[in-house]
Protein backbone atom coordinates (compact mmCIF):
# COMPACT_ATOMS: atom_id res chain seq x y z
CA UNK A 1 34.44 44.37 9.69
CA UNK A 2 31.82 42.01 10.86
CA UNK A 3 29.91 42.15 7.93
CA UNK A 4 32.56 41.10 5.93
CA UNK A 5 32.95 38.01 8.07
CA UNK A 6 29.38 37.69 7.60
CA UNK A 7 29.82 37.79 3.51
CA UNK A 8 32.41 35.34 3.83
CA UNK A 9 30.03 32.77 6.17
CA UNK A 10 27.21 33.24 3.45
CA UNK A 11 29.69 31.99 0.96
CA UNK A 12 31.31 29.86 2.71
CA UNK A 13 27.89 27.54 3.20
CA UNK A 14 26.45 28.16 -0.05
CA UNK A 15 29.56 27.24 -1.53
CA UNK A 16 30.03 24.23 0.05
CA UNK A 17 29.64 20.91 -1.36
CA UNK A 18 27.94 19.48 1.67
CA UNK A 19 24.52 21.99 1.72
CA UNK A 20 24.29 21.26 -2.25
CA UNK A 21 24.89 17.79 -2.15
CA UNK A 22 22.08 18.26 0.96
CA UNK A 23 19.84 20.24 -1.71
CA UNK A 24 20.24 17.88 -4.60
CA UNK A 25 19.25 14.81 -2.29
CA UNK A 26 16.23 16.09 -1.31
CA UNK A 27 15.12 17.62 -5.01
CA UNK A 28 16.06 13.62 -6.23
CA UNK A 29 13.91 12.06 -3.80
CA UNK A 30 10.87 14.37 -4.27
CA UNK A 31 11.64 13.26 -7.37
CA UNK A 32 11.18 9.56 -6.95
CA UNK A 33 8.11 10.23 -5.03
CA UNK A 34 6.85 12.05 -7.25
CA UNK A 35 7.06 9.97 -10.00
CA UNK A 36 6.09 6.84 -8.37
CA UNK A 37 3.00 9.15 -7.19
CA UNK A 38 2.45 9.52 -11.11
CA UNK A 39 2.94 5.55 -11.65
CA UNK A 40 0.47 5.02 -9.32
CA UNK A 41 -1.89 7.24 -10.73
CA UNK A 42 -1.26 6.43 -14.53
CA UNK A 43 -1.68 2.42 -13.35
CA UNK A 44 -4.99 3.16 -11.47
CA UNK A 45 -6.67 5.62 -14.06
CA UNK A 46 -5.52 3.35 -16.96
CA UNK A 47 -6.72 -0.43 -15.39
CA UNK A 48 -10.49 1.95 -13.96
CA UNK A 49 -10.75 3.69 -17.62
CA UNK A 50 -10.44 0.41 -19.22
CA UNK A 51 -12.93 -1.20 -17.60
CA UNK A 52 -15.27 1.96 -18.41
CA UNK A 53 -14.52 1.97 -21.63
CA UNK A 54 -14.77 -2.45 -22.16
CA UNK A 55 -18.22 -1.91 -19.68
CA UNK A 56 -19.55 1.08 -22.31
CA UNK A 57 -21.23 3.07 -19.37
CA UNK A 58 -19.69 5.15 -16.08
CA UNK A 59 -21.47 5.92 -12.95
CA UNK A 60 -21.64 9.99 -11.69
CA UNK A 61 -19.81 8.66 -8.70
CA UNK A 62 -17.27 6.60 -11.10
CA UNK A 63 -16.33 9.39 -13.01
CA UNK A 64 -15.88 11.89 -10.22
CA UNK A 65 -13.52 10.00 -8.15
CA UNK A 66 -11.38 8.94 -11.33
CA UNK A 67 -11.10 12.73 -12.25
CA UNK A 68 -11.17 14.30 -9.02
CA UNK A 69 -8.97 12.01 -6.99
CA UNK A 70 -6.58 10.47 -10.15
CA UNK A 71 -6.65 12.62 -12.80
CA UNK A 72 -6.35 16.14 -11.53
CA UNK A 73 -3.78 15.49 -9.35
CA UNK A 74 -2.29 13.28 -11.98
CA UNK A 75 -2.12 16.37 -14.39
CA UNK A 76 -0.80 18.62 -11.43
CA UNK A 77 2.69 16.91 -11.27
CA UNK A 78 2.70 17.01 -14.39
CA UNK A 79 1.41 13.57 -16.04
CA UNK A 80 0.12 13.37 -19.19
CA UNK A 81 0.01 10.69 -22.53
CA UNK A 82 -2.02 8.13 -22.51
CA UNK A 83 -3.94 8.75 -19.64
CA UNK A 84 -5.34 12.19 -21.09
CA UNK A 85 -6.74 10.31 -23.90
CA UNK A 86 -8.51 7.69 -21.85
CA UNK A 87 -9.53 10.48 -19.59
CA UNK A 88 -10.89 12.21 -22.58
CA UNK A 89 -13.12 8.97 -23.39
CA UNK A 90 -14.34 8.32 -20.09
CA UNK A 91 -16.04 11.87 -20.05
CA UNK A 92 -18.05 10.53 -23.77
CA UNK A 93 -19.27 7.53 -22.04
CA UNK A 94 -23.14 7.43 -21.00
CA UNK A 95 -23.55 8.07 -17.57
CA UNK A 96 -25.73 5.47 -16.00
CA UNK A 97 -27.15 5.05 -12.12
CA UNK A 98 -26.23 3.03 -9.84
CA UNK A 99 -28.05 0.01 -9.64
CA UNK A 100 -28.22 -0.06 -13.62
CA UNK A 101 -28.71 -3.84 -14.88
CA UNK A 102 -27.21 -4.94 -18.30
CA UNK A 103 -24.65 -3.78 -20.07
């Protein structure tokens, strides 16, 4: 008999309105963060690939912080668009040392 009342506890909370309303709060604001994580991201790896791309030339250390820092985690939660085409631009561009003089 006291597994029954067991059942019924079991149901009882995952029934109720309160633990999913509890659930769905949570899911929505990883949501939000998450996709102000991806603003960020798109904002930052749009404005540095720009300049790149206007400059005609990217440093080693340039291009490894916009794709290892920005764009792979970018791509991870799921970003895409615009960004994967200047991402895919950036990589074409001469790589040049720092220091490098002229443009």
């Amino acid at each position: 008999m006291s597994i029954n009342y067991f059942i019924y506890l079991l149901i009882g909370i995952f029934c109720s309105s309160g633990i999913w309303g509890l659930i769905l709060h949570q899911i929505n604001k990883r949501d939000g963060r998450t996709k102000l994580l991806l603003g960020l991201c798109h904002d930052r790896i749009f404005t540095l690939g720009m300049e790149y791309l206007r400059r005609g030339w990217v440093t080693r250390e340039e291009l490894t912080v916009i794709n290892k820092y920005l764009a792979e985690p970018y791509f991870k939660l799921g970003g895409n668009g615009v960004v994967k085409q200047v991402m895919s631009e950036i990589i074409e561009l001469p790589i040049k040392e720092p220091g490098y003089i002229g443009e």
